[in-house]
Protein backbone atom coordinates (compact mmCIF):
# COMPACT_ATOMS: atom_id res chain seq x y z
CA UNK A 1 0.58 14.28 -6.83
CA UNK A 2 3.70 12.67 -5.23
CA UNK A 3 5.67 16.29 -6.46
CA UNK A 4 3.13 18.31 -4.25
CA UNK A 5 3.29 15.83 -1.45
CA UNK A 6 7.02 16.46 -1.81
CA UNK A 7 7.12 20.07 -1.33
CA UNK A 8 4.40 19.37 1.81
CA UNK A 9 6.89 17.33 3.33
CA UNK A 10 9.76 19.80 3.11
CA UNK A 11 7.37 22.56 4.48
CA UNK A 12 6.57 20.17 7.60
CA UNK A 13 10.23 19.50 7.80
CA UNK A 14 11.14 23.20 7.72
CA UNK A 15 8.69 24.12 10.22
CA UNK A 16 9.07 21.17 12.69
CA UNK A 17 12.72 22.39 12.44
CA UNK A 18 12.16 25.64 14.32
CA UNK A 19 9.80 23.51 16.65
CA UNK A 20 13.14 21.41 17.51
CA UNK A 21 16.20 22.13 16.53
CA UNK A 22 17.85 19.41 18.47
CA UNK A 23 16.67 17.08 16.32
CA UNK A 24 18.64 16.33 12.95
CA UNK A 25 16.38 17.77 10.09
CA UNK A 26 19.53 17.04 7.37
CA UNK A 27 19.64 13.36 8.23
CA UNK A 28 15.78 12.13 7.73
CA UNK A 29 14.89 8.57 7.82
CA UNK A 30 11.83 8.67 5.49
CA UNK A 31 8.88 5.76 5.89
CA UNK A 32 6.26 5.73 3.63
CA UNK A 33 3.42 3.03 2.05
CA UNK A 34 1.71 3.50 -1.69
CA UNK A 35 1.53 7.21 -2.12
CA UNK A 36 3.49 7.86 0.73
CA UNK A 37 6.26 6.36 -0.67
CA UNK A 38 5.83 7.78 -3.86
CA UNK A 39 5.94 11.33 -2.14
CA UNK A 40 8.65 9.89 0.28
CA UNK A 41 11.00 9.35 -2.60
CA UNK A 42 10.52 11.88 -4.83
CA UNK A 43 11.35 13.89 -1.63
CA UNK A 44 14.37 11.97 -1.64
CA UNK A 45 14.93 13.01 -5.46
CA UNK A 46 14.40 16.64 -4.86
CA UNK A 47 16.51 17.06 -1.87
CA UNK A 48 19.02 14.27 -1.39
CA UNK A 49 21.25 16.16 0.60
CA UNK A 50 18.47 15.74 3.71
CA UNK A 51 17.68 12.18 3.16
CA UNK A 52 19.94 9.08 4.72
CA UNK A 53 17.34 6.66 4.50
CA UNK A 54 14.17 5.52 2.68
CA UNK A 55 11.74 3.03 3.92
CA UNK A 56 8.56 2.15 1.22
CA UNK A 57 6.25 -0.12 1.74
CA UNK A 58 4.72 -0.69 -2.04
CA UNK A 59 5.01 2.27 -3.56
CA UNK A 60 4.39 1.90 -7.18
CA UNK A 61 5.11 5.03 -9.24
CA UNK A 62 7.61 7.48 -8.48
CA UNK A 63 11.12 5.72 -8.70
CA UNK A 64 13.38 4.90 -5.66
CA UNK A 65 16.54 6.92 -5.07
CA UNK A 66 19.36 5.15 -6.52
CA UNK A 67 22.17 6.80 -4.61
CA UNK A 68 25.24 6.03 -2.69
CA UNK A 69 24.37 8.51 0.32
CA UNK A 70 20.44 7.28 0.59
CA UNK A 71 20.00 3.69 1.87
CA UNK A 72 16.60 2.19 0.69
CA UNK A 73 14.22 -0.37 1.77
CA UNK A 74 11.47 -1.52 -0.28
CA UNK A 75 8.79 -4.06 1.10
CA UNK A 76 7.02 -5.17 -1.82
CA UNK A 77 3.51 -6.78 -1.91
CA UNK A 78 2.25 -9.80 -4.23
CA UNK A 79 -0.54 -8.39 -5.34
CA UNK A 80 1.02 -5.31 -7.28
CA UNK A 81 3.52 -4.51 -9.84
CA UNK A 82 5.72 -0.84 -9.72
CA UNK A 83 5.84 0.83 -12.60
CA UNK A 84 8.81 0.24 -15.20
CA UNK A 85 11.87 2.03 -13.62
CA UNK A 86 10.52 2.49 -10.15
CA UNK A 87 12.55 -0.04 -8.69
CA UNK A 88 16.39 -0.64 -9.13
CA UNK A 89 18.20 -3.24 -10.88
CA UNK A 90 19.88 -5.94 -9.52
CA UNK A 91 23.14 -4.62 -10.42
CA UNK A 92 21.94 -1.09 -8.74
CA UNK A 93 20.49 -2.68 -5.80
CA UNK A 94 24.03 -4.27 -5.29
CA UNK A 95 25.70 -0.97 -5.93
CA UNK A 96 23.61 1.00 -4.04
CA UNK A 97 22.88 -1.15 -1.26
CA UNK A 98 19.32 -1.12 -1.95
CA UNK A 99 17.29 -3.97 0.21
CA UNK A 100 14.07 -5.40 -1.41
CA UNK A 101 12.16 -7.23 0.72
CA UNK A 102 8.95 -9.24 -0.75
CA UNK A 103 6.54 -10.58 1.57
CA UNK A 104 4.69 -13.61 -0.39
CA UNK A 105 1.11 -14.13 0.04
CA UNK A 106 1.09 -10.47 0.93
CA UNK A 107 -1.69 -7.72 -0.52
CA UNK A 108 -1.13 -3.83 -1.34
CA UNK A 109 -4.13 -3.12 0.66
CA UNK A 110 -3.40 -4.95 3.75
CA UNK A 111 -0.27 -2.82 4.86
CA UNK A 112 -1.25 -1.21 7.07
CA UNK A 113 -2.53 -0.77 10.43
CA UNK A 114 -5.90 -2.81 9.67
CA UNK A 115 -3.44 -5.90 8.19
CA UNK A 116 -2.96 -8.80 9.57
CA UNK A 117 -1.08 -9.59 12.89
CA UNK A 118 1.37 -11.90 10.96
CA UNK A 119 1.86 -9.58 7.52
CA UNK A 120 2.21 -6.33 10.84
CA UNK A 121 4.95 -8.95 12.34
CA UNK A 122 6.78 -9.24 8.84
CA UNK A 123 6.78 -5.78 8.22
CA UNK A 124 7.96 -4.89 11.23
CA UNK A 125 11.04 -8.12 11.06
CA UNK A 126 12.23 -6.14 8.11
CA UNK A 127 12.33 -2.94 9.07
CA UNK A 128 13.99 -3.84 12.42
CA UNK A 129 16.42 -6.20 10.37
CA UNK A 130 17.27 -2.84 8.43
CA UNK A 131 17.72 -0.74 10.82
CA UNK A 132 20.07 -3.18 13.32
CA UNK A 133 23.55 -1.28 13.00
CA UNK A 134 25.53 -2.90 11.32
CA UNK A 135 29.76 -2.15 10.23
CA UNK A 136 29.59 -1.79 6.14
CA UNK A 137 26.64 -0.70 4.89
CA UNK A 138 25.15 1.44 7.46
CA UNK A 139 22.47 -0.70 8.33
CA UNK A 140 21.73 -4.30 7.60
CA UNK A 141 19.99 -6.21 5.45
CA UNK A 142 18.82 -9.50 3.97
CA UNK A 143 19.01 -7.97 0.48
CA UNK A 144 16.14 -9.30 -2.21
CA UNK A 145 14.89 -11.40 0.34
CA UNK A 146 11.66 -13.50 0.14
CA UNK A 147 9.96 -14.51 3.73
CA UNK A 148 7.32 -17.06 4.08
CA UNK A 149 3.86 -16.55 2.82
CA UNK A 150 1.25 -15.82 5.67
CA UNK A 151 -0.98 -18.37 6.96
CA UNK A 152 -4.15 -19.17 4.81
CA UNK A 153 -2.69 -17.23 1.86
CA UNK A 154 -2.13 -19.08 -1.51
């Protein structure tokens, strides 16, 4: 499934490309949650040379890229496991730069619009916290980084 959302993606790309060419369709910024972010990095797989940066909330089966030229977030939830290989080792998240961000207390199902004001807040802390500029790597992070559980959550 994520393969076929992967080729639907590029399709959308190419065509929002003759829609507006100003933009820069070689240098996507990718978000996606569960399947989304399955598609979103096999995407990433298929045609790194468009991809800078990966955003996935939870996804759980297609593995993230593990690749100097794509920068990856990963918000994970604590109610799900990935599959075996889907998410990078320590040693690749430090070679890679890859950011893993788990939000305790947090559920698979709740990320999204329909979530929680304070898990939306969290989500939102760690993408902005990836995305702030930053000198070496291209954007910031608190890498493998555990914030708070949410309020009445055990």
């Amino acid at each position: 499934m994520a393969r076929a959302a992967s080729r639907l993606i590029s399709t959308v790309i190419d065509e929002a490309a003759v829609r507006g060419p100003r933009f820069d369709w070689q240098n996507l910024l990718l978000v996606g949650h569960s399947l989304g972010g399955d598609s979103s990095a096999r995407f990433a797989a298929d045609q790194p040379n468009r991809v800078s940066s990966l955003i996935s909330l939870d996804s759980r089966r297609v593995a993230l890229p593990r690749a100097a030229g794509i920068r990856v977030l990963t918000i994970r939830a604590s109610d799900t496991a990935a599959d075996p290989g889907v998410l990078p080792s320590l040693e690749e998240r430090s070679r890679f730069g890859t950011c893993m961000v788990h939000i305790e207390g947090s559920r698979h199902n709740d990320m999204q619009d329909a979530g929680s004001e304070q898990l939306k807040a969290k989500i939102v802390s760690a993408i902005d916290t990836f995305l702030t500029p930053a000198r070496q790597p291209k954007y910031a992070c608190d890498p493998d980084s555990r914030l708070q559980g949410l309020p009445g959550v055990t």
